[in-house]
C-alpha atoms as a PDB file:
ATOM      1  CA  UNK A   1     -81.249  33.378  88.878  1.00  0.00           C
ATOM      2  CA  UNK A   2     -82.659  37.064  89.584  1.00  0.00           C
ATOM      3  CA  UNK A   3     -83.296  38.861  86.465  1.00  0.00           C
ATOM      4  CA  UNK A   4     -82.074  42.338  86.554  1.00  0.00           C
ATOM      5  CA  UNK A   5     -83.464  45.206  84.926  1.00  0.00           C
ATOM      6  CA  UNK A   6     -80.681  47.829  86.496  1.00  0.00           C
ATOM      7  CA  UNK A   7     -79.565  50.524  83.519  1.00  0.00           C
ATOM      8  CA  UNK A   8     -75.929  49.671  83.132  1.00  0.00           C
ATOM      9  CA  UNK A   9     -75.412  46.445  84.247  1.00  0.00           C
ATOM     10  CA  UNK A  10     -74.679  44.003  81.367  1.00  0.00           C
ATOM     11  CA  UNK A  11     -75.631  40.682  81.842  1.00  0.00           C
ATOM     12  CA  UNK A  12     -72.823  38.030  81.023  1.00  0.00           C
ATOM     13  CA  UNK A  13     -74.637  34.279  82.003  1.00  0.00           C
ATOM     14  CA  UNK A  14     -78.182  33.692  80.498  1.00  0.00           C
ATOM     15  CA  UNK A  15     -80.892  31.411  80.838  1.00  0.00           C
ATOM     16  CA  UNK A  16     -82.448  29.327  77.937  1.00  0.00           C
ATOM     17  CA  UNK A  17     -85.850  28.363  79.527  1.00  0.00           C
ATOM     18  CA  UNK A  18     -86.240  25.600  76.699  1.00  0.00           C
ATOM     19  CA  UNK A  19     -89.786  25.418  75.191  1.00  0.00           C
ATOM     20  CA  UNK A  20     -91.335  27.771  77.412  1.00  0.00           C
ATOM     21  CA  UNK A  21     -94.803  26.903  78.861  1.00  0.00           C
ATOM     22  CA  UNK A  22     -94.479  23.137  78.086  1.00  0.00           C
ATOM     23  CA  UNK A  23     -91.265  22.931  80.960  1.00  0.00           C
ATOM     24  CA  UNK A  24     -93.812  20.374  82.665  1.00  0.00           C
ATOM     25  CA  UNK A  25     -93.328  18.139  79.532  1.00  0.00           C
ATOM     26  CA  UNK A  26     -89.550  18.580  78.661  1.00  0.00           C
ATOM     27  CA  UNK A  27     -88.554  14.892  79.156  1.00  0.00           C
ATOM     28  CA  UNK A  28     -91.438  14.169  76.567  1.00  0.00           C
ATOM     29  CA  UNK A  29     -90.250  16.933  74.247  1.00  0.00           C
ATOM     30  CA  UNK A  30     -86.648  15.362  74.582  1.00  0.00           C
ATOM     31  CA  UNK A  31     -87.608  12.267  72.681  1.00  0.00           C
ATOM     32  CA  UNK A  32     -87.784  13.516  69.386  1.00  0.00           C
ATOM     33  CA  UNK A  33     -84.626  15.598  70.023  1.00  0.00           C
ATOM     34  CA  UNK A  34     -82.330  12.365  71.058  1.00  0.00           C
ATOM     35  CA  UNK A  35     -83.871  10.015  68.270  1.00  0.00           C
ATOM     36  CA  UNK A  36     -83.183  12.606  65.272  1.00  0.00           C
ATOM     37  CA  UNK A  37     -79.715  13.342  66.863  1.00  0.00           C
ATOM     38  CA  UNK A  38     -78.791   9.880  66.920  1.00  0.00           C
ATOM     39  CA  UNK A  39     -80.228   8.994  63.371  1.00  0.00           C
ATOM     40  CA  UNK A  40     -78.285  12.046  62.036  1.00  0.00           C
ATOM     41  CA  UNK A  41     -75.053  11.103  63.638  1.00  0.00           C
ATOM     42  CA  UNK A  42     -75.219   7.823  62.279  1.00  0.00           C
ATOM     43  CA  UNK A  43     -76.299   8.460  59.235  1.00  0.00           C
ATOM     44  CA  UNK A  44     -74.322  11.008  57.825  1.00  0.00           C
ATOM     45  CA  UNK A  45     -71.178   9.556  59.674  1.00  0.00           C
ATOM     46  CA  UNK A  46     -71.602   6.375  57.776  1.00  0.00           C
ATOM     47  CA  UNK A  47     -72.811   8.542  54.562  1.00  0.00           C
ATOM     48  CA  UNK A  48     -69.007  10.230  55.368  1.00  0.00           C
ATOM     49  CA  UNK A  49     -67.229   7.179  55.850  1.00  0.00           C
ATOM     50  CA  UNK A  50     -68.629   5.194  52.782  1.00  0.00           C
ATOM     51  CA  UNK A  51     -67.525   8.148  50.409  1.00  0.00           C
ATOM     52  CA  UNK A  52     -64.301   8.729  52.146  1.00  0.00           C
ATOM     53  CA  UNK A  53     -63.002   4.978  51.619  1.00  0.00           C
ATOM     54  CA  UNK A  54     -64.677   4.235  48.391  1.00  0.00           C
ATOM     55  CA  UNK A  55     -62.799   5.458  45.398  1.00  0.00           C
ATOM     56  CA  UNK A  56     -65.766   4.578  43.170  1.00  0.00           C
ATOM     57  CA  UNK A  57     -67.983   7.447  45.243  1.00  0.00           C
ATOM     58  CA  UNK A  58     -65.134   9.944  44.920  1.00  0.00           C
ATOM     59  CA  UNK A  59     -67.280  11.776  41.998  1.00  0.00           C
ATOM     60  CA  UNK A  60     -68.294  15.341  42.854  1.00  0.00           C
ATOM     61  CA  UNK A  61     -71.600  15.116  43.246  1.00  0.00           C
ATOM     62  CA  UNK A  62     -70.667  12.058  46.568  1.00  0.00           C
ATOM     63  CA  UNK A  63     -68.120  14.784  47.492  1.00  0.00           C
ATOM     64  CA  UNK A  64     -70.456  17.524  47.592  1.00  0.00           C
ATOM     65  CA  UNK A  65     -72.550  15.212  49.660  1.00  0.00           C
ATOM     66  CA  UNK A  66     -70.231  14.353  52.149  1.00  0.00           C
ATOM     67  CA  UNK A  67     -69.516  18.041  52.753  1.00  0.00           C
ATOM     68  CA  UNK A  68     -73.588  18.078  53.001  1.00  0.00           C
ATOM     69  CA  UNK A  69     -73.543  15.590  55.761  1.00  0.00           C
ATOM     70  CA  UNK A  70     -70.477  17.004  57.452  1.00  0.00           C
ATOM     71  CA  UNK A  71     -72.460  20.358  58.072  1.00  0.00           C
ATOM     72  CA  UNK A  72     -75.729  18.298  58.764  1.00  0.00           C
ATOM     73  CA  UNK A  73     -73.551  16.772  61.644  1.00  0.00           C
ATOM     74  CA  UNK A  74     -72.117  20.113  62.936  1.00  0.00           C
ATOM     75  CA  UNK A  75     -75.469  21.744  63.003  1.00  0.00           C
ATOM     76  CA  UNK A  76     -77.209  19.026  65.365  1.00  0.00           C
ATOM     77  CA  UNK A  77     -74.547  19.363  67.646  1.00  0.00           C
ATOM     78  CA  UNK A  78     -74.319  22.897  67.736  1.00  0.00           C
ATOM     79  CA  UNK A  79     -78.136  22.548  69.064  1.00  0.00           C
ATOM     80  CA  UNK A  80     -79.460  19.067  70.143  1.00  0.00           C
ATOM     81  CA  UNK A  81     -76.667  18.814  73.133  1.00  0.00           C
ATOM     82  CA  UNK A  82     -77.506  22.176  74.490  1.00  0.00           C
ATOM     83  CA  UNK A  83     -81.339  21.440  74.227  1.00  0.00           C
ATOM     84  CA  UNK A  84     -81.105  17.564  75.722  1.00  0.00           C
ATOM     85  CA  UNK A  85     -79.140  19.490  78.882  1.00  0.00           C
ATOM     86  CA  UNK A  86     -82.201  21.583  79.534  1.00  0.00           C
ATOM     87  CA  UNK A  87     -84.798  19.203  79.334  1.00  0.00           C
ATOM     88  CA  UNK A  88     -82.903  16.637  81.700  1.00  0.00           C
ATOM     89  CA  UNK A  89     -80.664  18.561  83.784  1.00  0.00           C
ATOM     90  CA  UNK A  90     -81.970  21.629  83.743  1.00  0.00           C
ATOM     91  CA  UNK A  91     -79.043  23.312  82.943  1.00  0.00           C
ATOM     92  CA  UNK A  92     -80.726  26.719  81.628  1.00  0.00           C
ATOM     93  CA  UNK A  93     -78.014  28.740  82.585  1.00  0.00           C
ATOM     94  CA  UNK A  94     -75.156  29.387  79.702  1.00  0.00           C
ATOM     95  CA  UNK A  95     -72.336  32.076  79.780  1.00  0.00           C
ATOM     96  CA  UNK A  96     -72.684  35.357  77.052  1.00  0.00           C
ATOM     97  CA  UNK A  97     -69.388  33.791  75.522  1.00  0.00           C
ATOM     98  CA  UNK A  98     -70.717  29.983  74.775  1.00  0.00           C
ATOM     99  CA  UNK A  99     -74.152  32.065  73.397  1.00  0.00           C
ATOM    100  CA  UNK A 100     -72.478  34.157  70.817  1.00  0.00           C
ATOM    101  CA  UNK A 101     -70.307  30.841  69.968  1.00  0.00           C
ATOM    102  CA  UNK A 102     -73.281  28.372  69.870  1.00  0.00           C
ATOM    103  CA  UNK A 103     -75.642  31.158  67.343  1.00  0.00           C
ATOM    104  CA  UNK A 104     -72.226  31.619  65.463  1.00  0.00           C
ATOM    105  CA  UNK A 105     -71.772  27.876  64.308  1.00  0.00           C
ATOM    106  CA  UNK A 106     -75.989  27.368  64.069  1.00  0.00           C
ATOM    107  CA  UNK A 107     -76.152  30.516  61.316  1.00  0.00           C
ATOM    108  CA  UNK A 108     -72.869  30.130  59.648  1.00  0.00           C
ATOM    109  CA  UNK A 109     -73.135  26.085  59.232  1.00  0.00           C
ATOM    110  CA  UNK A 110     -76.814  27.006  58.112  1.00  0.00           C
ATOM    111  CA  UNK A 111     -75.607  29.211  55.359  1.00  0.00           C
ATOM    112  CA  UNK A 112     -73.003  26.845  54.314  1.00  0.00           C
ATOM    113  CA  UNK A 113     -75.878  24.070  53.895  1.00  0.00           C
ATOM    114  CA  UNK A 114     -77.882  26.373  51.950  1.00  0.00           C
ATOM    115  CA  UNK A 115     -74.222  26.878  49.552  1.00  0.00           C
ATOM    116  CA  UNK A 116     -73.998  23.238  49.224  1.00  0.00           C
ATOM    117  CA  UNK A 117     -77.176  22.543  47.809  1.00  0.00           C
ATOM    118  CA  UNK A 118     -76.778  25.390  45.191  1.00  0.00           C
ATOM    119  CA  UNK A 119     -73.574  23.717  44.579  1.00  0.00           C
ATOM    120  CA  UNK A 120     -75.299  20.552  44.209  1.00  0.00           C
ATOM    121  CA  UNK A 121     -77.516  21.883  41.742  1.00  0.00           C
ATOM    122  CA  UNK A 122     -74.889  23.199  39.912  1.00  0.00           C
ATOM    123  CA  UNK A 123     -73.868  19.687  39.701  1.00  0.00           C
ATOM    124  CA  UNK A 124     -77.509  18.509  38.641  1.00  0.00           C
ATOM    125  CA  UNK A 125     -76.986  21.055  35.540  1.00  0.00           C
ATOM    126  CA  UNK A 126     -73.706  20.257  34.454  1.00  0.00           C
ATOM    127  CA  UNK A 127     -74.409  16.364  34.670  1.00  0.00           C
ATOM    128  CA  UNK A 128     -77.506  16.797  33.024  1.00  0.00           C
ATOM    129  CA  UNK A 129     -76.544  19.289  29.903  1.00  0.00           C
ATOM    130  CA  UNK A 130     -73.063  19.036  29.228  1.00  0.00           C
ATOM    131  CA  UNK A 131     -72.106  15.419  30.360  1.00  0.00           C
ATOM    132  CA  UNK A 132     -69.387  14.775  28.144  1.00  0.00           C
ATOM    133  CA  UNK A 133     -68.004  17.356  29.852  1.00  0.00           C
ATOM    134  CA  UNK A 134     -69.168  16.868  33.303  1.00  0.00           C
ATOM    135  CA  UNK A 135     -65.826  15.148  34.667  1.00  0.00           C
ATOM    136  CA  UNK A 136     -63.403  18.085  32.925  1.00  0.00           C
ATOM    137  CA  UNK A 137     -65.373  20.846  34.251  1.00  0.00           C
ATOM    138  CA  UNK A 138     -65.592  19.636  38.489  1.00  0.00           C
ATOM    139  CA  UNK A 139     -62.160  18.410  38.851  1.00  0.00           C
ATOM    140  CA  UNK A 140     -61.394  18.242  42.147  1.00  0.00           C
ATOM    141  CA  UNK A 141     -59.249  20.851  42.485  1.00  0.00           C
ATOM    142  CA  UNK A 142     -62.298  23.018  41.547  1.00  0.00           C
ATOM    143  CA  UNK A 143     -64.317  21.093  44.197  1.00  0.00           C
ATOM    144  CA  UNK A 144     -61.869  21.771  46.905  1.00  0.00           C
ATOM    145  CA  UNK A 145     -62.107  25.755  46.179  1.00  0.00           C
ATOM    146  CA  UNK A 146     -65.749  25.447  45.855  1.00  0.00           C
ATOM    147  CA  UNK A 147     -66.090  23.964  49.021  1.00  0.00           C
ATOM    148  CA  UNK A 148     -63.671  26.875  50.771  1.00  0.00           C
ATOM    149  CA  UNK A 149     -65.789  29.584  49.026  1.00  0.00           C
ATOM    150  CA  UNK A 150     -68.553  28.122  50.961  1.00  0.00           C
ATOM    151  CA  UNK A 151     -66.907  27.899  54.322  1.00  0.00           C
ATOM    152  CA  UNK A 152     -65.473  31.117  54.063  1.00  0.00           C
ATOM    153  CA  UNK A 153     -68.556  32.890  52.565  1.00  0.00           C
ATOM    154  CA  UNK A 154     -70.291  31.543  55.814  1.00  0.00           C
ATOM    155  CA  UNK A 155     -68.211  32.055  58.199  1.00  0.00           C
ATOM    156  CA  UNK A 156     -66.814  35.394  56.624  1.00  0.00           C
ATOM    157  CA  UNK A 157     -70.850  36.712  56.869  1.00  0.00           C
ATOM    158  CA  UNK A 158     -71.634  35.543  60.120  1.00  0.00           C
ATOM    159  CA  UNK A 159     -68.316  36.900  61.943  1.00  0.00           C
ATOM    160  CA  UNK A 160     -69.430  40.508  62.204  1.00  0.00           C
ATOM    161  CA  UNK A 161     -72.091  39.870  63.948  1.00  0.00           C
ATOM    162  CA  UNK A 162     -70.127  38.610  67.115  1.00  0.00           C
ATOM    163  CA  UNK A 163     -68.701  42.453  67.195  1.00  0.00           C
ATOM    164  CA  UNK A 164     -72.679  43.289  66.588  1.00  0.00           C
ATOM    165  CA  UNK A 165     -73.418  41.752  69.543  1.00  0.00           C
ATOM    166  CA  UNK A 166     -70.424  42.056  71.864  1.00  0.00           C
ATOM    167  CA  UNK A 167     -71.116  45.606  71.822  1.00  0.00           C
ATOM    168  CA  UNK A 168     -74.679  45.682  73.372  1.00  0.00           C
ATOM    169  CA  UNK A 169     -75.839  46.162  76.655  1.00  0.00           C
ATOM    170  CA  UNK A 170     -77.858  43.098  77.795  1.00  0.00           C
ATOM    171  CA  UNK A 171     -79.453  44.901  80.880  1.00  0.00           C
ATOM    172  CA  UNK A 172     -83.475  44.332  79.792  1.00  0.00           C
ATOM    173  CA  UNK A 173     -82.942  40.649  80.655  1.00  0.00           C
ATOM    174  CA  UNK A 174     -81.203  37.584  81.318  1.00  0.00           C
ATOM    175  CA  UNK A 175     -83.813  35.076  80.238  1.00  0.00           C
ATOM    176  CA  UNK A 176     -84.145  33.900  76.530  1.00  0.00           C
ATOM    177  CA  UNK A 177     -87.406  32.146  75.575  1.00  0.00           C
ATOM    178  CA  UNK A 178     -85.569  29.289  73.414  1.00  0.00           C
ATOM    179  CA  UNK A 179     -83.587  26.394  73.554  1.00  0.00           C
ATOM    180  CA  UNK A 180     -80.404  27.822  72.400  1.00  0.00           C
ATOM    181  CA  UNK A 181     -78.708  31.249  71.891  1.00  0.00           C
ATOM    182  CA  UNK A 182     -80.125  32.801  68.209  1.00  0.00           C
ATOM    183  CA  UNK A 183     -78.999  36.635  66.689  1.00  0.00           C
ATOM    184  CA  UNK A 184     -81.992  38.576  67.121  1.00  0.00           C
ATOM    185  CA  UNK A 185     -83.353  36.807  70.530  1.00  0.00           C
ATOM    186  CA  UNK A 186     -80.233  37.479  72.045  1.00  0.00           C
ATOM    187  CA  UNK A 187     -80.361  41.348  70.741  1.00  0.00           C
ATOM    188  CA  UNK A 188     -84.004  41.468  71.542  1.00  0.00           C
ATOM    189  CA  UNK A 189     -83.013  41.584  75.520  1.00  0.00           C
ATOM    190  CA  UNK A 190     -80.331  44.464  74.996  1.00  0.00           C
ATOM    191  CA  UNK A 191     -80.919  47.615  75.931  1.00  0.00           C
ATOM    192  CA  UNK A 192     -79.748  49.437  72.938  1.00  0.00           C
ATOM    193  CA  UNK A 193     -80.614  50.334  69.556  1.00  0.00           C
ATOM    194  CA  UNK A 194     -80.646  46.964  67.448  1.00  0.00           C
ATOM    195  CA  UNK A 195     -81.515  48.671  63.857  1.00  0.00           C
ATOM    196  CA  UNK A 196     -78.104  47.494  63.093  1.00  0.00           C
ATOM    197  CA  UNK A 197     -78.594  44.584  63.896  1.00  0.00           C
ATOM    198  CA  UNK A 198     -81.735  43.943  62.025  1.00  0.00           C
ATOM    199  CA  UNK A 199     -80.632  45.452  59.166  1.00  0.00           C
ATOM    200  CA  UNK A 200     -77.261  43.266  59.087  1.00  0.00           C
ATOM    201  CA  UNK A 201     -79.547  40.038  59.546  1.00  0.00           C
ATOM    202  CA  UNK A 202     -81.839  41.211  56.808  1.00  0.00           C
ATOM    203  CA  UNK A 203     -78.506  41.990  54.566  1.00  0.00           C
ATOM    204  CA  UNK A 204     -77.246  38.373  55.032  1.00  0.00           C
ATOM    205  CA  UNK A 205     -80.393  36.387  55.153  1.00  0.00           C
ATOM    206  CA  UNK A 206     -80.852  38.556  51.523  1.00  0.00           C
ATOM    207  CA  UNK A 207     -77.171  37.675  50.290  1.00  0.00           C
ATOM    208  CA  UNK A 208     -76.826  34.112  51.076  1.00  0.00           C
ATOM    209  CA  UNK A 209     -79.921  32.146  51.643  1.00  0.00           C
ATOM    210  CA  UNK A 210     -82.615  34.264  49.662  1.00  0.00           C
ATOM    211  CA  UNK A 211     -79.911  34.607  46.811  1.00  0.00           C
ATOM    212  CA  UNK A 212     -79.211  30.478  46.765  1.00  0.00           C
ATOM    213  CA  UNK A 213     -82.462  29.899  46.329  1.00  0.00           C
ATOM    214  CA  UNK A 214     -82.903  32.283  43.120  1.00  0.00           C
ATOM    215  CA  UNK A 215     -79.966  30.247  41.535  1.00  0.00           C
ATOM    216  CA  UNK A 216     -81.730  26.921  42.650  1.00  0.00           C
ATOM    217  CA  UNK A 217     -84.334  28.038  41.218  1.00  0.00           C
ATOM    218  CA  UNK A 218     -82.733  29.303  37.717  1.00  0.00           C
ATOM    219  CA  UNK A 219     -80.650  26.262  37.813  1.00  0.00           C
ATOM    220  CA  UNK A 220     -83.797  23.840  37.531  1.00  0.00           C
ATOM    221  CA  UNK A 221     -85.527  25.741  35.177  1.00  0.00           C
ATOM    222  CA  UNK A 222     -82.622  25.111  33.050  1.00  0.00           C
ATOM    223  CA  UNK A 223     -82.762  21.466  33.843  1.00  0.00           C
ATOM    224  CA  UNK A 224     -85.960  20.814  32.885  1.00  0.00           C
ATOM    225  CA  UNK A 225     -85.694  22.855  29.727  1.00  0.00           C
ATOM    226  CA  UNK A 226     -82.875  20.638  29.050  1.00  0.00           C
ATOM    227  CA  UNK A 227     -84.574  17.259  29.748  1.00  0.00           C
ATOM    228  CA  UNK A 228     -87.548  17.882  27.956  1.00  0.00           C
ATOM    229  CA  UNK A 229     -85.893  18.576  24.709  1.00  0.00           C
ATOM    230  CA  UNK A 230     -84.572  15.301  24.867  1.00  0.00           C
ATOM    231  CA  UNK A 231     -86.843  13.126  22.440  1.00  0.00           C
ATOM    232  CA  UNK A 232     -86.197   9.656  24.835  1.00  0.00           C
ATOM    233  CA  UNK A 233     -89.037   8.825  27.513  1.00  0.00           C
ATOM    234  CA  UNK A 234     -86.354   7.076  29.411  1.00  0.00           C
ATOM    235  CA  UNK A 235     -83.820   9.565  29.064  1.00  0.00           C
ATOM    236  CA  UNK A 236     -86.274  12.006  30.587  1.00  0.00           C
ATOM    237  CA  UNK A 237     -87.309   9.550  33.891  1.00  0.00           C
ATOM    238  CA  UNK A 238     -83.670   8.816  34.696  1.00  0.00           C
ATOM    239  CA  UNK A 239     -82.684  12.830  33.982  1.00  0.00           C
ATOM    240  CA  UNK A 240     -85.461  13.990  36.701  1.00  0.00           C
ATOM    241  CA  UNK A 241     -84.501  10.834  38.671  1.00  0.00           C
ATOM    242  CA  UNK A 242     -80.932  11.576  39.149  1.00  0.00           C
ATOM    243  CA  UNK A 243     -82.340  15.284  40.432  1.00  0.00           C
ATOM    244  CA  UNK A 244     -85.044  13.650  42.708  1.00  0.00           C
ATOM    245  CA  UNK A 245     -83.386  13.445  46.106  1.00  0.00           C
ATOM    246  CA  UNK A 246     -81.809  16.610  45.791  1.00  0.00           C
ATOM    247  CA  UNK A 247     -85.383  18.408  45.360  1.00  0.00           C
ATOM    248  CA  UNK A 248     -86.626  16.146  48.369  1.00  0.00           C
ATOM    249  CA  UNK A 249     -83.694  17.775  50.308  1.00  0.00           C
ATOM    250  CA  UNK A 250     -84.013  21.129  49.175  1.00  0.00           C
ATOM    251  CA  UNK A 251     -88.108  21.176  50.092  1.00  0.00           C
ATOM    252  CA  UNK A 252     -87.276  19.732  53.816  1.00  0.00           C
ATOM    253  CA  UNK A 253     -84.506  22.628  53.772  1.00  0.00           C
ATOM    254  CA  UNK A 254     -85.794  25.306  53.000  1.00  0.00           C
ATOM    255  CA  UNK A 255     -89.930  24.497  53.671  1.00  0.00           C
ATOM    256  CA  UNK A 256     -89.450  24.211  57.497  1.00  0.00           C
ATOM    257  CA  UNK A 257     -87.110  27.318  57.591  1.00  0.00           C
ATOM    258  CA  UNK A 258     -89.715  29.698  55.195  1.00  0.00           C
ATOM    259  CA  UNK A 259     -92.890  28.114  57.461  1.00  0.00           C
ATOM    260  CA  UNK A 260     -90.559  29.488  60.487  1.00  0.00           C
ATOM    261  CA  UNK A 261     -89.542  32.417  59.162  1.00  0.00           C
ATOM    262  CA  UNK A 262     -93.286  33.863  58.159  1.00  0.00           C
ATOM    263  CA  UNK A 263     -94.987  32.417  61.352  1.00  0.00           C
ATOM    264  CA  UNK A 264     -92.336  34.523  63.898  1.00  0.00           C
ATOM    265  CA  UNK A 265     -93.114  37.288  61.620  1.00  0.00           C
ATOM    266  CA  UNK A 266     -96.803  37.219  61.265  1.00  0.00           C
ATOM    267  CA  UNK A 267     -97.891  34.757  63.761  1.00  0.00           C
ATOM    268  CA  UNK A 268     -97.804  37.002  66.758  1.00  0.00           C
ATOM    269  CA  UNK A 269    -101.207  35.576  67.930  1.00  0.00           C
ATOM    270  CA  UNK A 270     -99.464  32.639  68.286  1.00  0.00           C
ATOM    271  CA  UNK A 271     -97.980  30.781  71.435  1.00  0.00           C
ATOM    272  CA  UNK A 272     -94.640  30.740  72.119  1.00  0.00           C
ATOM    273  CA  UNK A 273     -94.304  27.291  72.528  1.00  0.00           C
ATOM    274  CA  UNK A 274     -95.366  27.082  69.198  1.00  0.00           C
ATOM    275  CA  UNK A 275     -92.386  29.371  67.533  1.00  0.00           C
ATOM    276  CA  UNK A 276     -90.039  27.841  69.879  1.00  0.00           C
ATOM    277  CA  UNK A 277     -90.757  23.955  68.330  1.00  0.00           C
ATOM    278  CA  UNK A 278     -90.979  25.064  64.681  1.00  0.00           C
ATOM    279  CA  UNK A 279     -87.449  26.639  64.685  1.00  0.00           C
ATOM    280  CA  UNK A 280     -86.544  23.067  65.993  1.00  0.00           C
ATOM    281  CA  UNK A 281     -87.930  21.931  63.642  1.00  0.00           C
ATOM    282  CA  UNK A 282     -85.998  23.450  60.736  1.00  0.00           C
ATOM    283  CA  UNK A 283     -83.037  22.290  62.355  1.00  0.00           C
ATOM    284  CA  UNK A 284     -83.643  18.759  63.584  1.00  0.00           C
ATOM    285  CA  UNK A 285     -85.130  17.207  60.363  1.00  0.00           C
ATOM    286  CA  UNK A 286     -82.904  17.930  57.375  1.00  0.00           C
ATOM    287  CA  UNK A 287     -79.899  16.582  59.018  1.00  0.00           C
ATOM    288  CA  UNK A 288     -81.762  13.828  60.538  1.00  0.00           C
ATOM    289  CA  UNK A 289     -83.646  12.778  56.494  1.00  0.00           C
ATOM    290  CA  UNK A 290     -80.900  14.235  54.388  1.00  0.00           C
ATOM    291  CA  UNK A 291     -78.619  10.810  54.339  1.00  0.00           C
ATOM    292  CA  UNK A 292     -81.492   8.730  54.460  1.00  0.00           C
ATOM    293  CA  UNK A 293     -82.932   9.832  51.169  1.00  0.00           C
ATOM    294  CA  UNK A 294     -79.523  10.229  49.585  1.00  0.00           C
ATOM    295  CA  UNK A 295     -79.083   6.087  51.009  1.00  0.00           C
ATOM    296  CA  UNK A 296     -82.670   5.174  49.423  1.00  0.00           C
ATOM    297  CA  UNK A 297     -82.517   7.067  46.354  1.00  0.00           C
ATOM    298  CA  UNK A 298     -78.701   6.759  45.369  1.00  0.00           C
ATOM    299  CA  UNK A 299     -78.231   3.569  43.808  1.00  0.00           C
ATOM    300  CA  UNK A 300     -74.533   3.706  44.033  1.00  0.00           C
ATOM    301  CA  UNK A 301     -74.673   5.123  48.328  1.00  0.00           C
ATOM    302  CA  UNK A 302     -77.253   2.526  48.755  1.00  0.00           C
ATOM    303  CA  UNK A 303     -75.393  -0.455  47.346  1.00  0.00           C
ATOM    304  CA  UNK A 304     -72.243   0.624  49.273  1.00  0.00           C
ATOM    305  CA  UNK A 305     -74.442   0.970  52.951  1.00  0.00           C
ATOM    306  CA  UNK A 306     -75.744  -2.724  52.382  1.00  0.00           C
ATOM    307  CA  UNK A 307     -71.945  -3.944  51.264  1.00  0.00           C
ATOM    308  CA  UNK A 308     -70.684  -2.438  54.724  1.00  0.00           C
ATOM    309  CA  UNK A 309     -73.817  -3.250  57.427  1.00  0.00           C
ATOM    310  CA  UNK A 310     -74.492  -6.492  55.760  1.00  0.00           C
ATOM    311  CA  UNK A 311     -71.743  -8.144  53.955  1.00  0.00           C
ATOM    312  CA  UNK A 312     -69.953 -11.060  55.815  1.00  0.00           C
END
């Protein structure tokens, strides 16, 4: 497709060029992509369907985690599909409309992951210092409008930005150096003023993510102030073990995302290719670990995946 640099001409079809420089080894780079898809399918549809038909798991702390894996599953397909079609097919080409959709579901499912686990560590704090209260505090009717505050908070933060887009000029280029459609990539090839645009990012990276981790943050301080005031050794291991997987979760959240984040800002000496792979990266692994260390480290998850994969 010819790329056109004319003044006034909008382009309305794109093309992702996929991990650019390393198109040679696309079929290689594809591995990795189809194994953590179909590990993260799997997994957190089983995860999904064990909590769903096991009234034992319907606790809020399994419920929270089956809204975990139900995002984990949404955000590998709202990538991994997209991605396998370039590196086989080659089908780089994808329309403005399905571009603003795909970024739309990757951002606002990744800010409703990052809401989950602060919920989830809300969780951690109530079970851990009030837990004679821990089952009259998250009834589920306070679950269910938690989980639409997250959802809508998402969804309500990432919606202006489709009118942020829709009203730029994409006459610089039609070729994005990625393997799917992302905010500022997309605004990068416009031919307007993006300070909006920036600035809006900035405002809800700031408001959801940055401000989720603060309160994760906070709320773990207050755990451990809590568990180490309690005089039992034993208390204290199964306290910080019932909070273990979560902080394994939260680390291979947020670590890959941060890495991300400060090499594309600082790392302009580096390739690419490179930039291109670690944004992957953040996206392919915590839905592809996230019900495997919730299946290893969950006693009562575990027990119920053995019952239905191995029982007669």
């Amino acid at each position: 497709m010819t790329t056109l640099n004319h003044t006034g001409v909008s382009h309305t079809v794109f093309r992702l060029l996929g991990v650019p420089g390393l198109e040679d080894q696309h079929v290689w780079i594809s591995i990795p992509f189809i194994i953590s898809y179909i590990i993260a399918l799997l997994g957190n549809s089983l995860l999904i369907f064990i909590i769903c038909t096991r009234h034992s798991l319907h606790e809020p702390m399994h419920l929270f985690l089956c809204m975990l894996a139900g995002a984990d599953i949404i955000l590998s397909t709202s990538t991994v599909p997209q991605a396998l079609a370039i590196f086989w097919f080659h089908a780089e080409e994808i329309s403005l409309n399905r571009c603003i959709t795909q970024l739309f579901f990757i951002h606002s499912t990744f800010i409703s992951e990052s809401g989950i686990l602060l919920v989830i560590a809300f969780d951690r704090y109530i079970a851990i210092c009030y837990p004679l209260r821990y089952t009259t505090i998250l009834t589920h009717s306070l679950i269910a409008k938690i989980g639409g505050t997250i959802f809508l908070r998402s969804y309500g933060t990432i919606f202006p930005i489709i009118f942020l887009l829709r009203r730029l000029t994409f006459c610089k280029s039609n070729i994005l150096l990625n393997t799917g459609c992302k905010h500022i990539v997309l605004a990068h090839v416009s031919c307007n003023d993006i300070q909006v645009n920036i600035w809006y990012g900035f405002f809800v990276l700031m408001s959801t993510v940055v401000l989720d981790i603060v309160l994760i943050f906070i709320s773990y301080v207050l755990i451990l102030h809590a568990v180490f005031r309690i005089p039992s050794q034993d208390a204290h291991h199964k306290a910080l073990n019932t909070c273990g997987s979560h902080v394994c979760v939260i680390i291979l959240f947020y670590g890959p995302g941060i890495f991300t984040t400060l090499t594309q800002r600082f790392g302009h000496h580096i390739a690419p290719h490179i930039h291109v792979l670690l944004a992957n990266v953040s996206i392919l692994v915590p839905p592809m670990m996230n019900p495997i260390i919730y299946g290893i480290k969950t006693k009562q998850i575990r027990d119920q995946v053995v019952h239905v994969l191995f029982a007669k």
